[in-house]
Protein backbone atom coordinates (compact mmCIF):
# COMPACT_ATOMS: atom_id res chain seq x y z
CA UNK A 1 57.67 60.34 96.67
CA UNK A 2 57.90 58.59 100.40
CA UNK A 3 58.24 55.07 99.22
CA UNK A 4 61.71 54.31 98.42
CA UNK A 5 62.60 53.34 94.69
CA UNK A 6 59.52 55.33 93.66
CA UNK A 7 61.21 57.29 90.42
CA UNK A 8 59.45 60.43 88.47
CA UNK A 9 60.99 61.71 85.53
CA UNK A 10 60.70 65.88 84.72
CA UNK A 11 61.66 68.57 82.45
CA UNK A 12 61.64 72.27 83.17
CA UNK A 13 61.87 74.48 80.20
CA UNK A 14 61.75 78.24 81.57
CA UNK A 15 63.65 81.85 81.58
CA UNK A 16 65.95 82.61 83.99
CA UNK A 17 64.97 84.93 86.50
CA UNK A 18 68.35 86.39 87.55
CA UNK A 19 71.93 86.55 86.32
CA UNK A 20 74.12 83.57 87.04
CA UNK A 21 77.22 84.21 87.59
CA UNK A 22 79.31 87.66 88.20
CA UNK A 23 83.03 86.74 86.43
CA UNK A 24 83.86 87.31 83.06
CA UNK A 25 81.16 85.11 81.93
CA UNK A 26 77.52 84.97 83.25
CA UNK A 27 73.80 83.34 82.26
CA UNK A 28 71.72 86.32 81.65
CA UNK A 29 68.44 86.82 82.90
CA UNK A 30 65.84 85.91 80.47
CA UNK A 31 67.73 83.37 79.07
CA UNK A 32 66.17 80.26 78.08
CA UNK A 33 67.26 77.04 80.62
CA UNK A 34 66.42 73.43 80.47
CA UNK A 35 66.36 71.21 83.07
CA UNK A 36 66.08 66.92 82.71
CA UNK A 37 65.37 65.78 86.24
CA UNK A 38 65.09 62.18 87.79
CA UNK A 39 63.92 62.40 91.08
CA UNK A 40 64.15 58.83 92.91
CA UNK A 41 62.51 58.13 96.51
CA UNK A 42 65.18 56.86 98.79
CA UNK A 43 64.70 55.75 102.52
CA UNK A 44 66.28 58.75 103.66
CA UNK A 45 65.28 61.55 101.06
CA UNK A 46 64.80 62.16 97.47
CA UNK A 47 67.75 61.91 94.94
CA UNK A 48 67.79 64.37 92.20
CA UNK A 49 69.83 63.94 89.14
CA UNK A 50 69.48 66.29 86.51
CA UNK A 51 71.02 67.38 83.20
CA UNK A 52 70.70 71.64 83.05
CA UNK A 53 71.58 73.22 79.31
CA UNK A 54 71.61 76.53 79.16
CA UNK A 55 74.00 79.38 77.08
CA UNK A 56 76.36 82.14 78.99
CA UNK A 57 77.73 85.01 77.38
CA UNK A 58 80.70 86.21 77.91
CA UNK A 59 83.70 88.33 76.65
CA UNK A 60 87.12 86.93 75.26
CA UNK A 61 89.74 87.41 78.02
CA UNK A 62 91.87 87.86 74.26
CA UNK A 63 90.86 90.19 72.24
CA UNK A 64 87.56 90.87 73.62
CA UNK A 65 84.92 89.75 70.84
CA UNK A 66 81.67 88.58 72.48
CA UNK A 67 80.98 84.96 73.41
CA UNK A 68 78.95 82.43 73.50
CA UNK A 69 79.01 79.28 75.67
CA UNK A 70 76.40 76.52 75.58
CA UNK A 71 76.70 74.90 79.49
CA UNK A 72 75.96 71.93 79.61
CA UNK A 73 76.31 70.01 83.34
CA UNK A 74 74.70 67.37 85.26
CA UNK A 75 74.73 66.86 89.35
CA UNK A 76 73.26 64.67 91.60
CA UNK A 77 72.12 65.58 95.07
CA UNK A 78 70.23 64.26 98.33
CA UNK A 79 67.11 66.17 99.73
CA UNK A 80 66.83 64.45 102.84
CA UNK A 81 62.95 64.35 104.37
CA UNK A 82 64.66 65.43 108.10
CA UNK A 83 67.02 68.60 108.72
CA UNK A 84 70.19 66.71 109.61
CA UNK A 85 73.74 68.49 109.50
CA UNK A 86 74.85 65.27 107.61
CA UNK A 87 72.51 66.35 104.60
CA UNK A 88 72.86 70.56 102.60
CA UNK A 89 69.30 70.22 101.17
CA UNK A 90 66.07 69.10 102.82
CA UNK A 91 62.40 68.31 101.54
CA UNK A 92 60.12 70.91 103.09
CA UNK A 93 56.16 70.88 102.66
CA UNK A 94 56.80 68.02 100.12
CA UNK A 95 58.70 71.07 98.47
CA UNK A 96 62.51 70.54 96.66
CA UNK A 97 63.98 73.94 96.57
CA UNK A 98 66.41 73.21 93.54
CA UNK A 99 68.02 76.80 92.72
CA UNK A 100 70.67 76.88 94.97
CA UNK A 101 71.95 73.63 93.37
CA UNK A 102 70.93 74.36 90.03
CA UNK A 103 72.69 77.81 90.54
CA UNK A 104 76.04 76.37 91.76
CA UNK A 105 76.10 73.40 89.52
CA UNK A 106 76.00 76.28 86.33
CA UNK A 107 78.09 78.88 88.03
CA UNK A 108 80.57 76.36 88.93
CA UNK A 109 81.08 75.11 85.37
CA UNK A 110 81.34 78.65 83.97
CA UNK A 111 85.35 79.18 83.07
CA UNK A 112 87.10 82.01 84.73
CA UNK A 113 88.73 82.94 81.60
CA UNK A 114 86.78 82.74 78.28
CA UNK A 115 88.33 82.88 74.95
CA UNK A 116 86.87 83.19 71.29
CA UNK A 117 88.71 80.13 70.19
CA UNK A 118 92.01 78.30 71.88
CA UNK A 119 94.32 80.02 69.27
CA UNK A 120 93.15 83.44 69.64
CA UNK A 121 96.22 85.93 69.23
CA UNK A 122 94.09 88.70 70.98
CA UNK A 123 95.39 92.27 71.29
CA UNK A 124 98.13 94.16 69.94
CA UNK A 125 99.58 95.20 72.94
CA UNK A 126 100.97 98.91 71.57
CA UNK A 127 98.33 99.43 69.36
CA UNK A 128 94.94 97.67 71.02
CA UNK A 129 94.17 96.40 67.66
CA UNK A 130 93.16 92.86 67.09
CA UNK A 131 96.32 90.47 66.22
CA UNK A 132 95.35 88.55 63.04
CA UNK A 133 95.55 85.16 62.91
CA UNK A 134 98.96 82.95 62.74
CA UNK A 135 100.37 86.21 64.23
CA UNK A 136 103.58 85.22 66.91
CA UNK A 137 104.57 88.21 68.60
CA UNK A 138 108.85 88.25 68.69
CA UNK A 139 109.84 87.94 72.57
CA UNK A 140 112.09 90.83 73.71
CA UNK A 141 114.43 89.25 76.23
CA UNK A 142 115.28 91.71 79.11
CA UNK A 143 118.14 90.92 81.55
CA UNK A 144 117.58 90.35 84.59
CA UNK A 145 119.74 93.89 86.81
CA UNK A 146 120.69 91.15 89.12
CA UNK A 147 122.80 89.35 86.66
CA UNK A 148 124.14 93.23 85.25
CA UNK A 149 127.79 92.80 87.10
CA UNK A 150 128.49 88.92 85.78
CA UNK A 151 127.57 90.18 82.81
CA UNK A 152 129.77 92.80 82.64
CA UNK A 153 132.42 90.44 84.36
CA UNK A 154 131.41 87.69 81.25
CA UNK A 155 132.64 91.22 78.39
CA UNK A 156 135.48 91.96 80.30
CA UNK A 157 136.71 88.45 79.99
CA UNK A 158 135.57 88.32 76.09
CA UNK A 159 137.80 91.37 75.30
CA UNK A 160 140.90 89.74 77.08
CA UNK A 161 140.59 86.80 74.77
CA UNK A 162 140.35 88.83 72.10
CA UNK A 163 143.66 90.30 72.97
């Protein structure tokens, strides 16, 4: 792959070997990843472009059912042949080390907060009981103390008028 515009076309079917990711949703070791790679010669390096799919599991940040979430991201990066502080990857030994990328590229499109579905109603929040569906939960308004004395000032001036 030295000669520029020299293009080789790969896919890597394999297991994971370690967990990706630590949040609330993570690719678990073992699980089955696919990656679709291009890898184009370039004067100064090798472009990768690749398509990874692979499936997370996670929790609902709701109500707390499991989950499952098929990832599904592409990226595009520069190994460049010389170390360079321009370039984050480099060719070694003819050698493209592609897990840091392929790590960050999945971990990256993980969300932070997974949910079941988009209207879960999730918990009961007395009870810890799942909500069922439709359920709207009534909204208790609270005063805010700071407002207690106009308040009061506001009933004071209602009884007057009443007078």
């Amino acid at each position: 792959m030295h000669r520029p515009g020299e293009m080789r076309e790969r896919t890597l079917d394999f297991a994971v070997p370690e967990k990706l990711g630590e949040g609330a949703a993570a690719v678990a070791p073992g699980e089955n990843i696919r990656i679709d790679l291009r890898l184009e010669g370039l004067h100064d390096g090798i472009l990768v472009s690749a398509e990874v799919d692979t499936v997370a599991r996670a929790e609902c940040g709701r109500c707390l059912d499991p989950v499952q979430i098929d990832v599904q991201v592409e990226f595009q990066e520069l190994f460049a042949y010389s170390p360079d502080e321009a370039f984050d990857y480099v060719v070694r030994d003819d050698q493209l080390d592609l897990e840091p990328v392929v790590r960050d590229a999945v971990v990256l499109s993980l969300p932070f907060q997974p949910v079941c579905r988009p209207d879960c109603p999730g918990l009961d929040p007395l009870t810890g009981e799942r909500l069922p569906d439709g359920f709207e939960q009534e909204v208790e308004e609270t005063p805010d103390p700071r407002w207690a004395a106009l308040e009061a000032l506001r009933e004071d001036l209602d009884t007057n008028e009443k007078r």
